[in-house]
Protein backbone atom coordinates (compact mmCIF):
# COMPACT_ATOMS: atom_id res chain seq x y z
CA UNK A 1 115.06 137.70 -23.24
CA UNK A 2 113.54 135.00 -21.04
CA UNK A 3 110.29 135.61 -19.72
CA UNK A 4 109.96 132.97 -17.59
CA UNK A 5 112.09 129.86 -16.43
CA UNK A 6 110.70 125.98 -15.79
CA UNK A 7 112.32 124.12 -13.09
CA UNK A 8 114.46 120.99 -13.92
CA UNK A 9 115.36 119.04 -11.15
CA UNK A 10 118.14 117.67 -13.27
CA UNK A 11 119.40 121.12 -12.96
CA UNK A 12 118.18 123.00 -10.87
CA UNK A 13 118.99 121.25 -7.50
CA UNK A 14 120.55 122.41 -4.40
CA UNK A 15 122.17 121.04 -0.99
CA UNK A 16 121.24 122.36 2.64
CA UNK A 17 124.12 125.07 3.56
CA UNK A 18 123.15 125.42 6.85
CA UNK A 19 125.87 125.13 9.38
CA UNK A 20 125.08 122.23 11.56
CA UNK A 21 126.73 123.16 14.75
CA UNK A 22 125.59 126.62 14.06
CA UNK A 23 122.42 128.27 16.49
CA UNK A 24 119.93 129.95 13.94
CA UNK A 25 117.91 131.29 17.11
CA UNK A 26 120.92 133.77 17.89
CA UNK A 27 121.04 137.16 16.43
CA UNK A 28 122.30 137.85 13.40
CA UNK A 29 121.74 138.39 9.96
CA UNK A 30 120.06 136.14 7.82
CA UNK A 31 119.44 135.52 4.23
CA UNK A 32 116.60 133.94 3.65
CA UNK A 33 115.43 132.06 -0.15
CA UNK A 34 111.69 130.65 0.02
CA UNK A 35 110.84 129.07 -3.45
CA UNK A 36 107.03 128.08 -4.61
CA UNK A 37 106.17 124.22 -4.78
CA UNK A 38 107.98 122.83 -8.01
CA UNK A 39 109.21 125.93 -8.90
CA UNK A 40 105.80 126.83 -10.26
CA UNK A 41 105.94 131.06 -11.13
CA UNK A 42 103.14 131.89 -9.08
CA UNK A 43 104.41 135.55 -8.35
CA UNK A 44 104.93 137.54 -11.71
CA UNK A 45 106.73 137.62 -14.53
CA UNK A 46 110.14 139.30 -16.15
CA UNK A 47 109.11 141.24 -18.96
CA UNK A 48 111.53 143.71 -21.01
CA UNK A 49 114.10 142.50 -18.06
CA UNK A 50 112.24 143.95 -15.06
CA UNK A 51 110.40 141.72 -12.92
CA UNK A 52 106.56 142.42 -12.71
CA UNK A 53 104.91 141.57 -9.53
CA UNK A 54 101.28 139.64 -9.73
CA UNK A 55 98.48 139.85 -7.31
CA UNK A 56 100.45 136.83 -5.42
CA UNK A 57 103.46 138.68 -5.87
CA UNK A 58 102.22 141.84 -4.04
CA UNK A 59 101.06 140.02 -1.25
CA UNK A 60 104.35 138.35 -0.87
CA UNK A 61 106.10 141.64 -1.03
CA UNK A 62 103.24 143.02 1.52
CA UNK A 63 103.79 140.29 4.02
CA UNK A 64 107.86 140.63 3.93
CA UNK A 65 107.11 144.46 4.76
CA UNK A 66 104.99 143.93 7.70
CA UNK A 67 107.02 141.07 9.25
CA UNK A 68 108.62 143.71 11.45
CA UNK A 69 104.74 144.54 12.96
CA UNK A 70 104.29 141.04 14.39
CA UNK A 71 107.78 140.37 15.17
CA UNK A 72 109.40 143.39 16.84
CA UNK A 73 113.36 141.87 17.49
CA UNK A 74 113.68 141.77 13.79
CA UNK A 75 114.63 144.59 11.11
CA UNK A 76 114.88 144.20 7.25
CA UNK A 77 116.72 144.68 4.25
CA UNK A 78 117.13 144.40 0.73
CA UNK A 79 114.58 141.81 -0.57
CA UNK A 80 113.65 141.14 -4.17
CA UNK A 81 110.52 139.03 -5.16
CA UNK A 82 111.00 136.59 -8.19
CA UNK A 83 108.75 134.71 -10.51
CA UNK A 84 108.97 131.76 -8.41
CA UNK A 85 110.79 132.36 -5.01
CA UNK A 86 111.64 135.07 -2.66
CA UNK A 87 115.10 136.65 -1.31
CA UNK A 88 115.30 138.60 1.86
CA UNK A 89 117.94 139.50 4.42
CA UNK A 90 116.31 139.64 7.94
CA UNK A 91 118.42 140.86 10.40
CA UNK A 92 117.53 139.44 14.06
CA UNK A 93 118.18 142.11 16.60
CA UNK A 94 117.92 139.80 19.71
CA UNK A 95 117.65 135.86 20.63
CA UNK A 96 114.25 134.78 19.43
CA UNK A 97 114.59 131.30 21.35
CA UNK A 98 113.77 129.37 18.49
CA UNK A 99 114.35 125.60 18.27
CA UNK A 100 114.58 123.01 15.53
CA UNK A 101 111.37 121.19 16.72
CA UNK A 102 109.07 124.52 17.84
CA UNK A 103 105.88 124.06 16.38
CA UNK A 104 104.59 126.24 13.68
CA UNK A 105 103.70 129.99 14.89
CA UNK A 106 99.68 130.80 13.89
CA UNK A 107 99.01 132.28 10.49
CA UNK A 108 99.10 136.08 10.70
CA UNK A 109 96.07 137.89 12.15
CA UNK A 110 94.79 140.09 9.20
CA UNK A 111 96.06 138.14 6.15
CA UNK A 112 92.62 137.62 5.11
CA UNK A 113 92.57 141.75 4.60
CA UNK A 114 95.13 142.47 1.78
């Protein structure tokens, strides 16, 4: 069993399969795969094949749960934290306006709290 895996880029790269004609500000649902800097495993570990969530972990999985409190045309699903990136499927209920060049929304009020 393999407790944890180090990133190769000679292997482990991937290509952009976003849809450039495509709108990502419509509604819609939307996986969504954020991975830590160089793959480092910052959020846990797999041990005995079940994935054990850190103290960075948690928070990740705490943040992903309370999206829907700061953003309220957006609903969840399945989501599964990994050793060193995140899945999610976000489902956007309405258009959120978004454009390629908005700048960057402000950190979430609280964070400091977990």
């Amino acid at each position: 069993m393999i407790d944890s895996v180090v990133f190769n880029p000679d292997i482990h790269h991937r290509r952009s399969l976003r849809l450039k004609s495509y709108d990502y500000s419509c509604a819609g649902a939307y996986f969504v795969t954020i991975c830590t800097w160089q793959r480092e495993c910052l959020f846990g570990a797999i041990k005995d094949g079940e994935m054990r969530l850190n103290e960075m972990g948690l928070i990740v999985e705490s943040l992903w749960c309370r999206l829907p409190e700061h953003f309220t045309n957006i609903n969840l699903d399945t989501y599964a934290v990994m050793p060193n990136h995140f899945h999610g499927i976000l489902h956007i209920t309405e258009s959120v306006g978004a454009k390629q060049d908005s700048p960057a929304l402000p950190g979430f009020p609280g964070l400091s709290s977990l």
